[in-house]
N, C-alpha and C. Protein backbone atom coordinates (compact mmCIF):
# COMPACT_ATOMS: atom_id res chain seq x y z
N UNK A 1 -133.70 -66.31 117.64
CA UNK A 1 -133.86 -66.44 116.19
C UNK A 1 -133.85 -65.06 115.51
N UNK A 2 -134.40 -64.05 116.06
CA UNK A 2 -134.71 -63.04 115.58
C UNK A 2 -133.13 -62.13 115.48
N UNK A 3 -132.74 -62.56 116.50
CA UNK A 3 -131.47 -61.67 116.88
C UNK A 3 -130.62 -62.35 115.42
N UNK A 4 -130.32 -64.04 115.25
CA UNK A 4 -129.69 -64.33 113.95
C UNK A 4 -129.95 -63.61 112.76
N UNK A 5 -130.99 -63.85 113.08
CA UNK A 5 -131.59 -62.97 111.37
C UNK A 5 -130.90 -61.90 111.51
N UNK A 6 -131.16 -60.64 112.73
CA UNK A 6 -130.41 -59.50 112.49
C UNK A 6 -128.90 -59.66 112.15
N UNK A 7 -128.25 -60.51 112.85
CA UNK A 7 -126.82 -60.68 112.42
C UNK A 7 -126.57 -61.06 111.05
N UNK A 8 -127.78 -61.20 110.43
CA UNK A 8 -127.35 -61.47 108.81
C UNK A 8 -127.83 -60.24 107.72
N UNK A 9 -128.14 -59.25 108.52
CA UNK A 9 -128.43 -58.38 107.77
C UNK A 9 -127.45 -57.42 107.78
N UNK A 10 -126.63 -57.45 106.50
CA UNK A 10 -125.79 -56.66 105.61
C UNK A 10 -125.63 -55.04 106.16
N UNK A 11 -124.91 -54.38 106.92
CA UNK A 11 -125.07 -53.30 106.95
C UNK A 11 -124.88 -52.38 105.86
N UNK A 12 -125.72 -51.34 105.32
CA UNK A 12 -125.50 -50.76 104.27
C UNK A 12 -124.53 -49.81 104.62
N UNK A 13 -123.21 -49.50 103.25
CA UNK A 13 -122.13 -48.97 103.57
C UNK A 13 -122.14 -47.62 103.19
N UNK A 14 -121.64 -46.44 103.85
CA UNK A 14 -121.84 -45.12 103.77
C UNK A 14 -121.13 -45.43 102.42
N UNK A 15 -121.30 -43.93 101.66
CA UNK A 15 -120.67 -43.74 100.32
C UNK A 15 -118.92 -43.63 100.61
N UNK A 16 -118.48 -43.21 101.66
CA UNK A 16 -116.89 -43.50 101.68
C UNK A 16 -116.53 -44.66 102.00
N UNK A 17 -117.37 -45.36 103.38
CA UNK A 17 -116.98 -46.67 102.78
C UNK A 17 -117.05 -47.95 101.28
N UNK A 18 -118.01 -47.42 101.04
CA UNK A 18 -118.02 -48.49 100.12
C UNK A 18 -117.20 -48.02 98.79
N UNK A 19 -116.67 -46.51 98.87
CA UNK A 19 -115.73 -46.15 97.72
C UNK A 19 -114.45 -46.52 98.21
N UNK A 20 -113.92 -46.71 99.40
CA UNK A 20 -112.70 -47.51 100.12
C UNK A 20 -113.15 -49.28 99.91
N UNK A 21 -114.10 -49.50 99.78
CA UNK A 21 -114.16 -51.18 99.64
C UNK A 21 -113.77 -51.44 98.14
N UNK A 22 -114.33 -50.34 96.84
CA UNK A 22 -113.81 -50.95 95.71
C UNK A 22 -112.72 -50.85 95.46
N UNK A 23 -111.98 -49.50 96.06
CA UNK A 23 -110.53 -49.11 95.42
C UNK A 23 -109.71 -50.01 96.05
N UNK A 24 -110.10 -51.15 97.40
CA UNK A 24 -109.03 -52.40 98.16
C UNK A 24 -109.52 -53.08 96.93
N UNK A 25 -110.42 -53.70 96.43
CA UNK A 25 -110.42 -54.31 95.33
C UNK A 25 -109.60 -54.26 94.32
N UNK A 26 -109.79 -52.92 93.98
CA UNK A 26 -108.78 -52.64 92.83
C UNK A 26 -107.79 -52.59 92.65
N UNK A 27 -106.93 -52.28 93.82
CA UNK A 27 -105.78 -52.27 94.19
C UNK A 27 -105.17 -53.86 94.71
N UNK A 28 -106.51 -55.05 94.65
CA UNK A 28 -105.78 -55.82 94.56
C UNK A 28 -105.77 -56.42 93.31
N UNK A 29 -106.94 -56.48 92.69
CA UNK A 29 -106.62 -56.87 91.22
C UNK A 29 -105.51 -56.28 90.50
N UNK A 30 -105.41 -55.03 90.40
CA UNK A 30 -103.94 -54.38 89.65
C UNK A 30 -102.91 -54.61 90.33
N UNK A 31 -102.85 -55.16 91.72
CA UNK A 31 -101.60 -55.60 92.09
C UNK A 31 -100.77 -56.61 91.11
N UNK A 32 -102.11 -57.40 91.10
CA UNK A 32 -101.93 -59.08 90.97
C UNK A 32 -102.05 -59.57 88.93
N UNK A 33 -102.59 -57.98 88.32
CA UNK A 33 -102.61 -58.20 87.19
C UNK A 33 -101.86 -57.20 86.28
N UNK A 34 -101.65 -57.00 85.27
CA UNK A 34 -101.43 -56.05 84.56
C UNK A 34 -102.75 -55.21 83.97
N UNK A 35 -102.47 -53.77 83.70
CA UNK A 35 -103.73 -52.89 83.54
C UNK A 35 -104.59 -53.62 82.53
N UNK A 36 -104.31 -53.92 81.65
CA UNK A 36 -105.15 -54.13 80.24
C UNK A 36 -105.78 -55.69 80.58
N UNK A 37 -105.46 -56.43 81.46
CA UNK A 37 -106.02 -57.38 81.90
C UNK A 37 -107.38 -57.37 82.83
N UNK A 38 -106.87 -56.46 83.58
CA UNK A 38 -108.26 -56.28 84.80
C UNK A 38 -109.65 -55.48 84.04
N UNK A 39 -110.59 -56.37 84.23
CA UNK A 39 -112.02 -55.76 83.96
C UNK A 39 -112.45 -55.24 85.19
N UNK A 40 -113.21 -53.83 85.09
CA UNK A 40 -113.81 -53.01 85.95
C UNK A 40 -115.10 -54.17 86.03
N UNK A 41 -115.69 -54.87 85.33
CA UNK A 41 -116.58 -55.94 85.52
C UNK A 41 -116.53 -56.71 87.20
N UNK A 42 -115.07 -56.99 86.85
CA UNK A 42 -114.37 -57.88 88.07
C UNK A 42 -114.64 -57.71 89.27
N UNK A 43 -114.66 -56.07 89.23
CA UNK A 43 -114.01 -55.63 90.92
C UNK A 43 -116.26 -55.19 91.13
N UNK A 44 -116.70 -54.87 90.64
CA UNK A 44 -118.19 -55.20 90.68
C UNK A 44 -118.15 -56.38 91.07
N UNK A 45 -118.43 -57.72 90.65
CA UNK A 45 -118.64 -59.01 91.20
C UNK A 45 -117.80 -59.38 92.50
N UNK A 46 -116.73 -58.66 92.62
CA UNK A 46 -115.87 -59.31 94.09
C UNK A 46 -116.44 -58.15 94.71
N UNK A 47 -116.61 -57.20 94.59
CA UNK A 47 -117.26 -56.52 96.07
C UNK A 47 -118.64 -56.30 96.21
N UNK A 48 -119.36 -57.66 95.39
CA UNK A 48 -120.93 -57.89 95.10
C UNK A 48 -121.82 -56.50 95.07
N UNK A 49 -121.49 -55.60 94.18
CA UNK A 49 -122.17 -54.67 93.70
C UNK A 49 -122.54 -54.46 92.26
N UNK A 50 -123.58 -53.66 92.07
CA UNK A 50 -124.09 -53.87 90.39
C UNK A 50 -123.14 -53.03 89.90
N UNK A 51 -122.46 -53.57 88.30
CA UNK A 51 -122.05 -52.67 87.40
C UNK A 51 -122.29 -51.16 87.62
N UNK A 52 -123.65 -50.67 87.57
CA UNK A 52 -124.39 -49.34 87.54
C UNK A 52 -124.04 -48.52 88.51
N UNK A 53 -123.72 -49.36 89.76
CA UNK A 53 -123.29 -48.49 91.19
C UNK A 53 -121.45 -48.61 91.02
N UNK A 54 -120.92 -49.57 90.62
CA UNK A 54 -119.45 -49.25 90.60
C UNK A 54 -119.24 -48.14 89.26
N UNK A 55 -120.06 -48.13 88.17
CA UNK A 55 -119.70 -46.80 87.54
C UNK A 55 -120.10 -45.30 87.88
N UNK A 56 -121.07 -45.91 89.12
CA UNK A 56 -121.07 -44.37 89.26
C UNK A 56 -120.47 -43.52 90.16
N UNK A 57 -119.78 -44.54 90.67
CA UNK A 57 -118.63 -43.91 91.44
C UNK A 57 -117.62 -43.60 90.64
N UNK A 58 -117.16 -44.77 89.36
CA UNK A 58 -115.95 -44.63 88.36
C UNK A 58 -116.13 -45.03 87.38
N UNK A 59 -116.31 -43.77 86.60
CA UNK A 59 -117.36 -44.08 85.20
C UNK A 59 -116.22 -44.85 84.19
N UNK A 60 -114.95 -44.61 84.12
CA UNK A 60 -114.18 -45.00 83.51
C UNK A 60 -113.40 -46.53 83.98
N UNK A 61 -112.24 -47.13 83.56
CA UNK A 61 -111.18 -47.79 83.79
C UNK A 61 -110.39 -46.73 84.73
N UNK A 62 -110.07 -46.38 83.96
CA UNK A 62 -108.54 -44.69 83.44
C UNK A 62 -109.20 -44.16 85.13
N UNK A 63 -110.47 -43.91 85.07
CA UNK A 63 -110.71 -42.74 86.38
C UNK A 63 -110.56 -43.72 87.22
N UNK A 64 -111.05 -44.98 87.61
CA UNK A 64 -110.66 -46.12 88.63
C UNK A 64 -109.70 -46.35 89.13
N UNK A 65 -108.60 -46.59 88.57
CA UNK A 65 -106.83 -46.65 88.21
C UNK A 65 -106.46 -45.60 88.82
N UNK A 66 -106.87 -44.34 88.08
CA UNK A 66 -106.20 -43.07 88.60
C UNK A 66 -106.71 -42.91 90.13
N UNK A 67 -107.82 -43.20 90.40
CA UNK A 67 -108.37 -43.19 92.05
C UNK A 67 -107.66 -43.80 93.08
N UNK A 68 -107.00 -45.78 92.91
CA UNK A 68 -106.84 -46.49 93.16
C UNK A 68 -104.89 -45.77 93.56
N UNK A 69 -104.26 -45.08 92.75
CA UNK A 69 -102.91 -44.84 92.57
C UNK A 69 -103.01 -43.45 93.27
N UNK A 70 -103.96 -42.80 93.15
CA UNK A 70 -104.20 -40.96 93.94
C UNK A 70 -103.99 -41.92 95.36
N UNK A 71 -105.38 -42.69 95.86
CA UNK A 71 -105.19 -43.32 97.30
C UNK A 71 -103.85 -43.76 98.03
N UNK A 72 -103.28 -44.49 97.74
CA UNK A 72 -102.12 -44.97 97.79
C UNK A 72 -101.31 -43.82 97.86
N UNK A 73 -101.38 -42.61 97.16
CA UNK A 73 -100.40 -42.16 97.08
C UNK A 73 -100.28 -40.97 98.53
N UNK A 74 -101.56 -41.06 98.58
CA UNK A 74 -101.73 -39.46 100.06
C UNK A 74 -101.72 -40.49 101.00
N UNK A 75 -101.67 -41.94 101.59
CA UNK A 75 -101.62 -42.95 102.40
C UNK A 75 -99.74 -42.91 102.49
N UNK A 76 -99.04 -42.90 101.27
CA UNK A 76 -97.78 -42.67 101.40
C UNK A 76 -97.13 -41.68 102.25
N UNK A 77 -97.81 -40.62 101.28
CA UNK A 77 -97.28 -38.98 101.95
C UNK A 77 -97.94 -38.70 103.30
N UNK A 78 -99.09 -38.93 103.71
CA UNK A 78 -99.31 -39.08 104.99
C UNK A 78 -98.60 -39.72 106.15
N UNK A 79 -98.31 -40.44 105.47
CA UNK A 79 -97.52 -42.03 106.88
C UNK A 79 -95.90 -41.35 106.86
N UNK A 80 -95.52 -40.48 105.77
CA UNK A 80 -94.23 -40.07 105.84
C UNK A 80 -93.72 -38.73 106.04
N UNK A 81 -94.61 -37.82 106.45
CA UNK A 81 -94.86 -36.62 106.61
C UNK A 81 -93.71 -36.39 107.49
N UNK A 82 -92.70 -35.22 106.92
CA UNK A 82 -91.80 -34.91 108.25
C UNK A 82 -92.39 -34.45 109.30
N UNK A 83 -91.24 -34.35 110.45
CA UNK A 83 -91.62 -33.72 112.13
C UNK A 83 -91.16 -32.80 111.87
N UNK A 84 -91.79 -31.34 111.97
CA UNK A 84 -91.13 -29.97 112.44
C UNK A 84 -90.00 -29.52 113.29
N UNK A 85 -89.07 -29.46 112.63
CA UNK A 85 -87.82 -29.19 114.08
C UNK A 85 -86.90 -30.47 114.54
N UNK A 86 -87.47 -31.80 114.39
CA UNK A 86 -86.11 -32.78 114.04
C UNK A 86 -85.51 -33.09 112.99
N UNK A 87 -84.04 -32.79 113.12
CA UNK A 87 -83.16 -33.31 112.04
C UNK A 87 -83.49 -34.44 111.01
N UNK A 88 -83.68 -34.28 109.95
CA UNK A 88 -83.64 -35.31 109.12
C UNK A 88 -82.79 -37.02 109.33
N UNK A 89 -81.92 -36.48 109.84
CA UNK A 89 -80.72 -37.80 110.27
C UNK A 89 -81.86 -38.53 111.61
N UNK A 90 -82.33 -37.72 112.36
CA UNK A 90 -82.63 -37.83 113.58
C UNK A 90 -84.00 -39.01 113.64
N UNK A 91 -85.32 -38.89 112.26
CA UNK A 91 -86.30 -39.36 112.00
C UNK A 91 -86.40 -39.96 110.79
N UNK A 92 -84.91 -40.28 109.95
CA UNK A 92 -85.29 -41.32 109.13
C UNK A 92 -85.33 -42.64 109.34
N UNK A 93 -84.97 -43.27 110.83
CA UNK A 93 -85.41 -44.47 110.50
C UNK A 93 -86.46 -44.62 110.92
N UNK A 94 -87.11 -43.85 111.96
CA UNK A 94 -88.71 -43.92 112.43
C UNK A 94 -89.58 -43.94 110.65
N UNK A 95 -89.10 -42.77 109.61
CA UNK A 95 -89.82 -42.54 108.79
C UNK A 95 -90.25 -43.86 107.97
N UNK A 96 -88.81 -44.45 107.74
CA UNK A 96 -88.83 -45.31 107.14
C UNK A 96 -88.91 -46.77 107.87
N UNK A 97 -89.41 -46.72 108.69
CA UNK A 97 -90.00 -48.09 109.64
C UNK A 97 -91.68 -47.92 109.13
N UNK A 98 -91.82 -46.73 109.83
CA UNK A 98 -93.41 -46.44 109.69
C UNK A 98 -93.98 -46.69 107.68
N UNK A 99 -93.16 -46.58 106.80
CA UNK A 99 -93.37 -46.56 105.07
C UNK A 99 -93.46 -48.05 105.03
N UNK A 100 -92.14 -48.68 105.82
CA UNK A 100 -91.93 -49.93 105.89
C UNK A 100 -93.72 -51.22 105.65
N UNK A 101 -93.99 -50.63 107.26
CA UNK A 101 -94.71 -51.10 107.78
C UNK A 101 -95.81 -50.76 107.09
N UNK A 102 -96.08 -49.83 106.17
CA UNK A 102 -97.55 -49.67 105.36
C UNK A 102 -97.09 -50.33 104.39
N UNK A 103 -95.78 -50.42 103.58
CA UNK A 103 -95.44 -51.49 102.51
C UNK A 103 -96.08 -52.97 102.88
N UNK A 104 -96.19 -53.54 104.27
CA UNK A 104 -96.33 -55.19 104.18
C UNK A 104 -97.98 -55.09 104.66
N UNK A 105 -98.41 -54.14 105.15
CA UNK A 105 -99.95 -53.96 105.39
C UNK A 105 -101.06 -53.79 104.42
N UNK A 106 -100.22 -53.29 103.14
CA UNK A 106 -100.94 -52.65 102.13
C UNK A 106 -100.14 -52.77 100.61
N UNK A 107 -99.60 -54.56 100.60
CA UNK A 107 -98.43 -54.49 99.77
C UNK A 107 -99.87 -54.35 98.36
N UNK A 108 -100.70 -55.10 98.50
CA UNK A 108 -101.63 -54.76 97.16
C UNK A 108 -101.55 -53.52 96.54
N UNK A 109 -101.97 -52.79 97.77
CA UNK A 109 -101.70 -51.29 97.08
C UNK A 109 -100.77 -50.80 96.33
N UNK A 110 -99.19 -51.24 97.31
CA UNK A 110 -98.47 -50.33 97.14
C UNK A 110 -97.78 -51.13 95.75
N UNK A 111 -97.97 -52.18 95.26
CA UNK A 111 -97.66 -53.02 94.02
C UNK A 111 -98.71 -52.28 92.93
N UNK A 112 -100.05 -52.14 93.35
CA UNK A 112 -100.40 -51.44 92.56
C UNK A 112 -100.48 -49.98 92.00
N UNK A 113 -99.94 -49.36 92.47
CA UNK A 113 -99.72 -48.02 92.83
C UNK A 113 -98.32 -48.24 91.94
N UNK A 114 -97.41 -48.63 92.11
CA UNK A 114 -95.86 -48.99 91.12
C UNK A 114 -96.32 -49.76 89.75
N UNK A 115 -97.29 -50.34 89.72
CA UNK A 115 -97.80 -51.03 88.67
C UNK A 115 -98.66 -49.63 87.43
N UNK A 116 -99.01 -48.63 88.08
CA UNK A 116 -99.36 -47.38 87.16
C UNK A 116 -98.45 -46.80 86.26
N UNK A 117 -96.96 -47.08 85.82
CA UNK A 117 -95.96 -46.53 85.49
C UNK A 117 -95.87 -47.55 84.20
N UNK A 118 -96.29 -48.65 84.17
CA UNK A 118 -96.26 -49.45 83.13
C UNK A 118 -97.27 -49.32 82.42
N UNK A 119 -98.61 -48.74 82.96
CA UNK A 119 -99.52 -49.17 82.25
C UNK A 119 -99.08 -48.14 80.76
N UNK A 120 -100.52 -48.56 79.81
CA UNK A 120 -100.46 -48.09 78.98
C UNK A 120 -101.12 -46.95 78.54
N UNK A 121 -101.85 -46.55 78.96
CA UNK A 121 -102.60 -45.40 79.68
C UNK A 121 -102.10 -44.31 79.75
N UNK A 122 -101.39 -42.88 79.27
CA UNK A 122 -100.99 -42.50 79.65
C UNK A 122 -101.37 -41.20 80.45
N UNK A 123 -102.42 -41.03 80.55
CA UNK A 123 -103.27 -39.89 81.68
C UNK A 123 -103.30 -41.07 83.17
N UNK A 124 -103.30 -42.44 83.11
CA UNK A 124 -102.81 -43.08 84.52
C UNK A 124 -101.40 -42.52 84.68
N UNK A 125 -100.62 -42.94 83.52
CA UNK A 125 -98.99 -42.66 84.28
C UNK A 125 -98.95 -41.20 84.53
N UNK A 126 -99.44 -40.23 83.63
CA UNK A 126 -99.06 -38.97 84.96
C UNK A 126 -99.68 -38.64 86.05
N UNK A 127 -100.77 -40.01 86.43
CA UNK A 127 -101.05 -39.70 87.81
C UNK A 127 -100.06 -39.72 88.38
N UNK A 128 -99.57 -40.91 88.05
CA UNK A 128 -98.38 -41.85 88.91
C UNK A 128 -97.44 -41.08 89.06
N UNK A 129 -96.90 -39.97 88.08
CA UNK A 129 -95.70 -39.47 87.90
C UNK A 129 -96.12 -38.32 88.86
N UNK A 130 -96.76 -37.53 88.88
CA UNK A 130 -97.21 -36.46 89.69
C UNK A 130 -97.35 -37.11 91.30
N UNK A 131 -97.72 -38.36 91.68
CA UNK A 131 -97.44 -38.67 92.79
C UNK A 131 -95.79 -38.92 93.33
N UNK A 132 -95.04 -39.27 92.27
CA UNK A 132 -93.91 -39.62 92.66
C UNK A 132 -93.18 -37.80 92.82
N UNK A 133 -93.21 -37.05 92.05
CA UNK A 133 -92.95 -35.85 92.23
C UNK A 133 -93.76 -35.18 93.55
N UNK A 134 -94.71 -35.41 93.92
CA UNK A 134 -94.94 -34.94 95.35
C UNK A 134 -94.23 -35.84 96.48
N UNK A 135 -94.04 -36.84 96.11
CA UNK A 135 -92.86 -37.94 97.13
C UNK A 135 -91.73 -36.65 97.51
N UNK A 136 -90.97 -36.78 95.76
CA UNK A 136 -89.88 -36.08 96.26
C UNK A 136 -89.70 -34.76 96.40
N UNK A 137 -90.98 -33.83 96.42
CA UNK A 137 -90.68 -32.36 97.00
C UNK A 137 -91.26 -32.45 98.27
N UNK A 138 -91.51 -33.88 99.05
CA UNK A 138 -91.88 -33.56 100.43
C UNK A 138 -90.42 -33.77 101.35
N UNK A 139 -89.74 -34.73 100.66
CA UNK A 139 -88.50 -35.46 100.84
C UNK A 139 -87.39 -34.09 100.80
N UNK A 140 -87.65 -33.13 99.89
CA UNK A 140 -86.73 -32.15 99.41
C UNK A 140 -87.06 -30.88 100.36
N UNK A 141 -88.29 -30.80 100.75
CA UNK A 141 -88.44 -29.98 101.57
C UNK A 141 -88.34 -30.11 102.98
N UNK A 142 -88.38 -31.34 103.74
CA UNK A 142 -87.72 -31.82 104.83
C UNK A 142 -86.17 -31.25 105.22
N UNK A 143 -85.54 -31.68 103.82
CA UNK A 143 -84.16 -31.35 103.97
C UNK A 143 -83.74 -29.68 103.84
N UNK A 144 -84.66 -29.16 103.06
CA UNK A 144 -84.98 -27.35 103.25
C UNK A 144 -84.61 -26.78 104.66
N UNK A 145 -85.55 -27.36 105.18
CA UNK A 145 -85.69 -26.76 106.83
C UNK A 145 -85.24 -27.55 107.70
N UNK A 146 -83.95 -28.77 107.07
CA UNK A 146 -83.11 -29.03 108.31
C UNK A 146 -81.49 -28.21 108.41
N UNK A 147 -81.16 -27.56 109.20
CA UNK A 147 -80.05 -26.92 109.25
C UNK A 147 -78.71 -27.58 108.60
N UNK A 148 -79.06 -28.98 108.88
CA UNK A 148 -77.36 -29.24 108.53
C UNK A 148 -77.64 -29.34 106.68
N UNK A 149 -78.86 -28.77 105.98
CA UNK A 149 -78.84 -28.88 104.57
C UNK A 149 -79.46 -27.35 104.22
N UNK A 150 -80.84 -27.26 104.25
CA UNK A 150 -80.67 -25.81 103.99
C UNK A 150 -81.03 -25.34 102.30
N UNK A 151 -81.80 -24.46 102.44
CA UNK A 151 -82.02 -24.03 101.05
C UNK A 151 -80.83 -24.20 99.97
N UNK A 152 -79.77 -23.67 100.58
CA UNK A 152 -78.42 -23.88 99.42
C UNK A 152 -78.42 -25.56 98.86
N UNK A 153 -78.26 -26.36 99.54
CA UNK A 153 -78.20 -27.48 99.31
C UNK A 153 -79.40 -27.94 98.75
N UNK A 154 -80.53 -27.98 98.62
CA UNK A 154 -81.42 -28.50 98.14
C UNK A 154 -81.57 -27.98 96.70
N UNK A 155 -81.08 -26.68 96.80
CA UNK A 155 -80.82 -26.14 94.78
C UNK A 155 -80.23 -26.64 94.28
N UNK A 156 -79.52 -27.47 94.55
CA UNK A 156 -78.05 -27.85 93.90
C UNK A 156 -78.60 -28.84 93.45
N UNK A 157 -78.49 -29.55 91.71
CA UNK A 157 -79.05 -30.09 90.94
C UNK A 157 -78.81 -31.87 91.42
N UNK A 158 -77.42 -31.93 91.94
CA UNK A 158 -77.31 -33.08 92.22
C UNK A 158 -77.83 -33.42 93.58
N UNK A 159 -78.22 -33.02 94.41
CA UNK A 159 -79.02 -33.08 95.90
C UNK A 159 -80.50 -33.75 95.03
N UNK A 160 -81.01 -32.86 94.23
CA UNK A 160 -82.29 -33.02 93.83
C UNK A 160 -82.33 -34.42 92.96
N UNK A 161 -81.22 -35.07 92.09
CA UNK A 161 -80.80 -35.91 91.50
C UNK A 161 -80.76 -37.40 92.47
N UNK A 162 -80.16 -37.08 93.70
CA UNK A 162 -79.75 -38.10 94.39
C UNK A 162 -80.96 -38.63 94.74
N UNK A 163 -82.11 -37.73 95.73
CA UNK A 163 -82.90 -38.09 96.38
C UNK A 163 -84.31 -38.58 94.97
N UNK A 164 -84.26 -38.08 93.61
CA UNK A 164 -84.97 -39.06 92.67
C UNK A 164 -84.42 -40.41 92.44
N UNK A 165 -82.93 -40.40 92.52
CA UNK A 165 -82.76 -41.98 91.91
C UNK A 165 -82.64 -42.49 93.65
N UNK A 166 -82.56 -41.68 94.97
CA UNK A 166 -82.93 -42.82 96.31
C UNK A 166 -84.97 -43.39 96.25
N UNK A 167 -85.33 -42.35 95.60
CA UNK A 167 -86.99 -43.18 95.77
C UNK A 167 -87.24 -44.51 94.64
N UNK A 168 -86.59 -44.37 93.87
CA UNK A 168 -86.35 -45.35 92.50
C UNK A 168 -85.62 -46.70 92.98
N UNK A 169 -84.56 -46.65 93.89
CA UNK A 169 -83.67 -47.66 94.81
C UNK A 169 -84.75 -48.16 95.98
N UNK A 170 -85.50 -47.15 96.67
CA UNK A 170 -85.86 -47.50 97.38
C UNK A 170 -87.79 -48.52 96.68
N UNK A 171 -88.35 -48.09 95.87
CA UNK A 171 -89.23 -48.90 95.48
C UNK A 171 -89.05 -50.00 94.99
N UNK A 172 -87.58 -50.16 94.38
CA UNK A 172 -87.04 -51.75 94.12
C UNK A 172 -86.95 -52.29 94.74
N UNK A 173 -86.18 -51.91 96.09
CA UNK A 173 -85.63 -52.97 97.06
C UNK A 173 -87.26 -53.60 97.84
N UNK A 174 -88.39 -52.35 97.47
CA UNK A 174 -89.68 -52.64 98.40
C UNK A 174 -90.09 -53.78 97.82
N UNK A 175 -90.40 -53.05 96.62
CA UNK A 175 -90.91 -54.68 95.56
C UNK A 175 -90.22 -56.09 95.71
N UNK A 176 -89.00 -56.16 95.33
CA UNK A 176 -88.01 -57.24 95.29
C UNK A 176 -88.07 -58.15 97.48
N UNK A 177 -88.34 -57.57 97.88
CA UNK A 177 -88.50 -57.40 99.86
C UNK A 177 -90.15 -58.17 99.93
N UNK A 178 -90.97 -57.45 99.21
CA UNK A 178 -92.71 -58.77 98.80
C UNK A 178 -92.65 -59.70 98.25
N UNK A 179 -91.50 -59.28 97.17
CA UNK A 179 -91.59 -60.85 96.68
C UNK A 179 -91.10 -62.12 97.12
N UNK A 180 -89.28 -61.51 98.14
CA UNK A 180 -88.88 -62.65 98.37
C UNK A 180 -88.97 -62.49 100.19
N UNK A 181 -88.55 -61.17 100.73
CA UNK A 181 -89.06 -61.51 102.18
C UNK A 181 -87.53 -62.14 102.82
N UNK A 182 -86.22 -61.77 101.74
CA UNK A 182 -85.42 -62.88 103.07
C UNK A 182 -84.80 -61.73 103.86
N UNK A 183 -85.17 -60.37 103.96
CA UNK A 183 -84.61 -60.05 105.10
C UNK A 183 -86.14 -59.48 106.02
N UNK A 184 -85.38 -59.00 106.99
CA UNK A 184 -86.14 -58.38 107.95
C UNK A 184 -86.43 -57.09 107.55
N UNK A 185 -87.82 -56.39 108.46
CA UNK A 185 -87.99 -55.05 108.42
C UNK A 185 -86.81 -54.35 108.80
N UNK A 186 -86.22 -54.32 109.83
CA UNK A 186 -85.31 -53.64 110.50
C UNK A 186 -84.09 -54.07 109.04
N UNK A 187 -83.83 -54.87 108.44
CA UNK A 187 -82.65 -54.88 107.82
C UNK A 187 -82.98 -54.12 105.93
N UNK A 188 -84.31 -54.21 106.07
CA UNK A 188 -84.45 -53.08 105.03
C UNK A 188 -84.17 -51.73 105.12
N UNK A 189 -84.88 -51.32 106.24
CA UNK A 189 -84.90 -49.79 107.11
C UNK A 189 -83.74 -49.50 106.72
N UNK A 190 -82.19 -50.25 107.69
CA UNK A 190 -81.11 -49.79 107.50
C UNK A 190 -80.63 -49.73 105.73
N UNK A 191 -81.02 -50.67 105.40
CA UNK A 191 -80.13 -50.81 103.85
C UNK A 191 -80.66 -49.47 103.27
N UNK A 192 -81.98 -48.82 103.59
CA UNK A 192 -82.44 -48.10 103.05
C UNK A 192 -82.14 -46.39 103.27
N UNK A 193 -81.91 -46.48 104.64
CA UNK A 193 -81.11 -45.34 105.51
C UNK A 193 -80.01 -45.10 105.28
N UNK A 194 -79.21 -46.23 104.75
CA UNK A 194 -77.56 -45.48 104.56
C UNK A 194 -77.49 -45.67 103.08
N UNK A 195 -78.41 -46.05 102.01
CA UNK A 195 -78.40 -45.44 101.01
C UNK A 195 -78.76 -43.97 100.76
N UNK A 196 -79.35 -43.26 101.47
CA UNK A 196 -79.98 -42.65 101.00
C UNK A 196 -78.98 -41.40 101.55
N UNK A 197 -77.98 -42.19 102.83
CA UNK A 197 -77.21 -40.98 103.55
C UNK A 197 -75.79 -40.87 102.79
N UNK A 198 -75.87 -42.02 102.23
CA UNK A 198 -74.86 -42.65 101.27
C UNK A 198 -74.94 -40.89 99.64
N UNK A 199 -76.24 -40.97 99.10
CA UNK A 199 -76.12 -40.67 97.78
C UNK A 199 -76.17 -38.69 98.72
N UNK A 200 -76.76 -38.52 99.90
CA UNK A 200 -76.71 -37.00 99.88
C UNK A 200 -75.28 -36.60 99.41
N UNK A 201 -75.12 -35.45 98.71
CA UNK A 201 -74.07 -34.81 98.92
C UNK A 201 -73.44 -33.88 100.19
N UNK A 202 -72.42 -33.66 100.60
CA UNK A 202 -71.85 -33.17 102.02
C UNK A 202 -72.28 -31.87 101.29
């Protein structure tokens, strides 16, 4: 009996966990809603904490949002981090298996995280925008220090052009891939790999 009781006692959550328990919240409500819809009220009652303790982690909406879209966004750049010394050609489809695979693990997120660009907010959208610009100078600097591209090539306005409108192609096809699902991982990967080998310039 005694031992049940213990199994019902709630472990109290360190302060990083329980700041990772609201921002899965949040990130699923803003998946699933538009900004001006979701009450910070909400995500208090679904992760049964008082108002007083979810603001004092995020005193705002705006700072919540912006937390919820920062997360997501170093979970991106982390999972896609180039390898030192292999060819770009050599690790994009590993790269983009591994993005893949945090897209269907963490589609809340990553819907909500694309969902910051609409809001109305606009100190959220240059979170958003400043994350997408660290996307593509990690993307741009990969190709820096692969030989067959090279500092010359990465100056060149249309190199830098291509690989903004391949992350723009590639978050559609992600989105449009949650919603309907009729292909496979592996048949995204590729569609996504020879676009992207498609728009480099030689």
């Amino acid at each position: 009996m005694a031992a049940n009781q213990g199994e019902r006692v709630r472990r109290r959550l360190s302060t990083q966990e329980r700041r990772e328990q609201l921002l899965s919240v949040g990130a699923r409500l803003f998946s699933e809603n538009p900004y001006d819809d979701v009450w910070i009220e909400q995500v208090a009652e679904i992760a049964g904490v008082s108002r007083g303790l979810l603001y004092h982690y995020f005193p705002t909406k705006r700072v919540f949002f912006a937390a919820v879209v920062e997360r997501e966004s170093e979970r991106m750049l982390r999972m896609t981090a180039a390898v030192p010394g292999v060819p770009v050609r050599d690790q994009l489809s590993t790269g983009l298996d591994t993005f893949l695979e945090y897209v269907q693990e963490h589609a809340h997120g990553f819907r909500a995280f694309h969902r910051a660009d609409a809001a109305g907010d606009q100190a959220v959208r240059r979170v958003y925008q400043r994350a997408l610009a660290a996307q593509e100078r990690q993307i741009l600097a990969a190709l820096e220090a692969d030989p067959e591209f090279g500092p010359a090539a990465v100056a060149r306005p249309e190199l830098r052009l291509a690989v903004h409108g391949w992350l723009a192609f590639t978050t559609s096809v992600c989105l449009e891939w949650l919603r309907r699902s009729e292909l496979s991982r592996d048949q995204v990967r590729e569609l996504c790999a020879r676009a992207l080998l498609g728009v480099v310039p030689d």
